[in-house]
N, C-alpha and C. Protein backbone atom coordinates (compact mmCIF):
# COMPACT_ATOMS: atom_id res chain seq x y z
N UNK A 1 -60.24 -45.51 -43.91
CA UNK A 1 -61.28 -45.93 -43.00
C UNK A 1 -62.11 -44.73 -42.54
N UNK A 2 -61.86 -43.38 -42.43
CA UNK A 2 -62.21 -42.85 -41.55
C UNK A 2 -63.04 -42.05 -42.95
N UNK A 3 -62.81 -42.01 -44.37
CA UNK A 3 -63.48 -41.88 -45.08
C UNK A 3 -65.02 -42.46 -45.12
N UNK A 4 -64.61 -43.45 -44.57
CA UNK A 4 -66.03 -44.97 -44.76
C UNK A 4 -66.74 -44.12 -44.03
N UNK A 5 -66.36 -44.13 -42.55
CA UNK A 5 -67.32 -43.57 -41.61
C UNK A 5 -68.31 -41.90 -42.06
N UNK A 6 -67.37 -41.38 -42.71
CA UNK A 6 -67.83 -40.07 -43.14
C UNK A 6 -69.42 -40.21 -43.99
N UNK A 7 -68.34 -41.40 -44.85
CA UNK A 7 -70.44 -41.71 -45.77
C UNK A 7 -71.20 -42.17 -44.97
N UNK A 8 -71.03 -43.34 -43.87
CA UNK A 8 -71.89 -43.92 -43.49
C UNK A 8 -72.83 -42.75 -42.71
N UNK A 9 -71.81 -41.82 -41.86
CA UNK A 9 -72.74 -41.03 -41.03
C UNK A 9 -73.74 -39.87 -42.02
N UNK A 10 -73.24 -39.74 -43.38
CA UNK A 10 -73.75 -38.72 -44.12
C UNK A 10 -75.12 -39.84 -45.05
N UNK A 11 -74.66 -40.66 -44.91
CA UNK A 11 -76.07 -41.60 -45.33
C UNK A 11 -77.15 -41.84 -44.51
N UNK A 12 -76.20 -41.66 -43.15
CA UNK A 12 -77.61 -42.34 -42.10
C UNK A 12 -77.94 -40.62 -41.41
N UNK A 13 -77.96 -39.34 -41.92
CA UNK A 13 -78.38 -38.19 -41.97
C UNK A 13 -79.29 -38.31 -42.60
N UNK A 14 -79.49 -38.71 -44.19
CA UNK A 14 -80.06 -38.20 -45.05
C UNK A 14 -81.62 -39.29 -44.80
N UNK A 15 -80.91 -40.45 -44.38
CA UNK A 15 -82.18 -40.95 -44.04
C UNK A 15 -82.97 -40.89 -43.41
N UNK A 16 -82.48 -40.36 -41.90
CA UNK A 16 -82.96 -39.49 -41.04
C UNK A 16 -84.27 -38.68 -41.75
N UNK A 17 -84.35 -37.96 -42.44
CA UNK A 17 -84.78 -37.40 -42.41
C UNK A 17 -85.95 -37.37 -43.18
N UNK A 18 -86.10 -38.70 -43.90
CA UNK A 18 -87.16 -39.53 -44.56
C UNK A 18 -88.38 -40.29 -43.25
N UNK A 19 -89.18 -39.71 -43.74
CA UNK A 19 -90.41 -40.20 -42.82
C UNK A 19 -90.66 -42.29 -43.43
N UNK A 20 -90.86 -42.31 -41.66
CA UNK A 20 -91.17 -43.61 -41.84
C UNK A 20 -92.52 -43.57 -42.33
N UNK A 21 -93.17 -45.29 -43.10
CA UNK A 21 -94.13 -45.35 -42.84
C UNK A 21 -95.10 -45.71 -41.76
N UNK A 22 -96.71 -45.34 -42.27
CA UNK A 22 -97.42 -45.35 -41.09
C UNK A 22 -97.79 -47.14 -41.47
N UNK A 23 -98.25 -47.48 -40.00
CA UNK A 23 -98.42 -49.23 -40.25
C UNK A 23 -99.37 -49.24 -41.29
N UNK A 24 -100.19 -48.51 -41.33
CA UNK A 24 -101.12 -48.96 -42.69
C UNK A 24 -100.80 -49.15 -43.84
N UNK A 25 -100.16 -47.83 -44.53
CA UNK A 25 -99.23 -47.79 -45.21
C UNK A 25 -98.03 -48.93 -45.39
N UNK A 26 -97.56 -49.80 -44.27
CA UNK A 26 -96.75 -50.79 -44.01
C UNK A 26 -97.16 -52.29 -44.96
N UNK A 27 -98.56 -52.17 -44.09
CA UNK A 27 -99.46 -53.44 -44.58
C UNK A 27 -99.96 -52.83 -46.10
N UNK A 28 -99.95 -52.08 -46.21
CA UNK A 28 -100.60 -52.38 -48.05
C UNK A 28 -99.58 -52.70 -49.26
N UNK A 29 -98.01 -51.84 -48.57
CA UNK A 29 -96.81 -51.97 -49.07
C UNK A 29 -96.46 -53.71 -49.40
N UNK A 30 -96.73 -54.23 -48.03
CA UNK A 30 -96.62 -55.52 -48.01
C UNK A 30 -97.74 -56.37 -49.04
N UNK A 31 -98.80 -56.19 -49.16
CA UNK A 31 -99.82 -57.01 -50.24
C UNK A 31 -99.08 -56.23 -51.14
N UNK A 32 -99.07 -55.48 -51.43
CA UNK A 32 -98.48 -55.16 -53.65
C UNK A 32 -97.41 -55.69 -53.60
N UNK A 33 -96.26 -56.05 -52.55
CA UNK A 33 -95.09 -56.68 -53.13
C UNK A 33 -95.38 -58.79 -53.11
N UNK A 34 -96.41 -58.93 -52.16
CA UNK A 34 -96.52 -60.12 -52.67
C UNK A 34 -97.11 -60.06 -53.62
N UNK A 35 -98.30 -59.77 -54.22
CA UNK A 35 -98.75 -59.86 -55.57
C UNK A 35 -98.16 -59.96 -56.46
N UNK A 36 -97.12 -58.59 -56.64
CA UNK A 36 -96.07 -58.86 -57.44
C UNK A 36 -95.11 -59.64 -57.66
N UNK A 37 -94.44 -60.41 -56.36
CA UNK A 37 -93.61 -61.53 -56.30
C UNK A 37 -94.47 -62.91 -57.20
N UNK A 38 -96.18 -63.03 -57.12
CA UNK A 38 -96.77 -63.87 -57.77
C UNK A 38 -96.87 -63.85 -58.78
N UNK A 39 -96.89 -62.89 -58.96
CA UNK A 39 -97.19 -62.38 -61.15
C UNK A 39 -96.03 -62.75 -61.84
N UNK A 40 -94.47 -62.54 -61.04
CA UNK A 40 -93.44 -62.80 -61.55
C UNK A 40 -92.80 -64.70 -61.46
N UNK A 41 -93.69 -65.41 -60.23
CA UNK A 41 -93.28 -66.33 -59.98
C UNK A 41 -94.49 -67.29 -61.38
N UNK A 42 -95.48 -66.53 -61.73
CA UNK A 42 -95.95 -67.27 -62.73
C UNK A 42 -95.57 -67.17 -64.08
N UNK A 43 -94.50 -66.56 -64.41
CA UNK A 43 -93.70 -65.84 -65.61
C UNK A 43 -92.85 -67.66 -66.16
């Protein structure tokens, strides 16, 4: 168990340290993945 915790805290470091996105960036992220969800739902 105390292994588990070791990754979890060494995972949630590394993410740390990844920049969020900015909302704009948020919203455009969001249109290309629906688009893409459409292109694939017309497959």
């Amino acid at each position: 168990m105390t292994e588990n915790k070791g990754e979890v805290g060494s995972y949630l470091k590394r993410i740390g340290q990844i920049p969020l996105l900015k909302p704009d960036e948020e919203i455009e992220l969001g249109k290309q993945v629906k688009r893409m969800m459409t292109c694939w739902e017309k497959k």
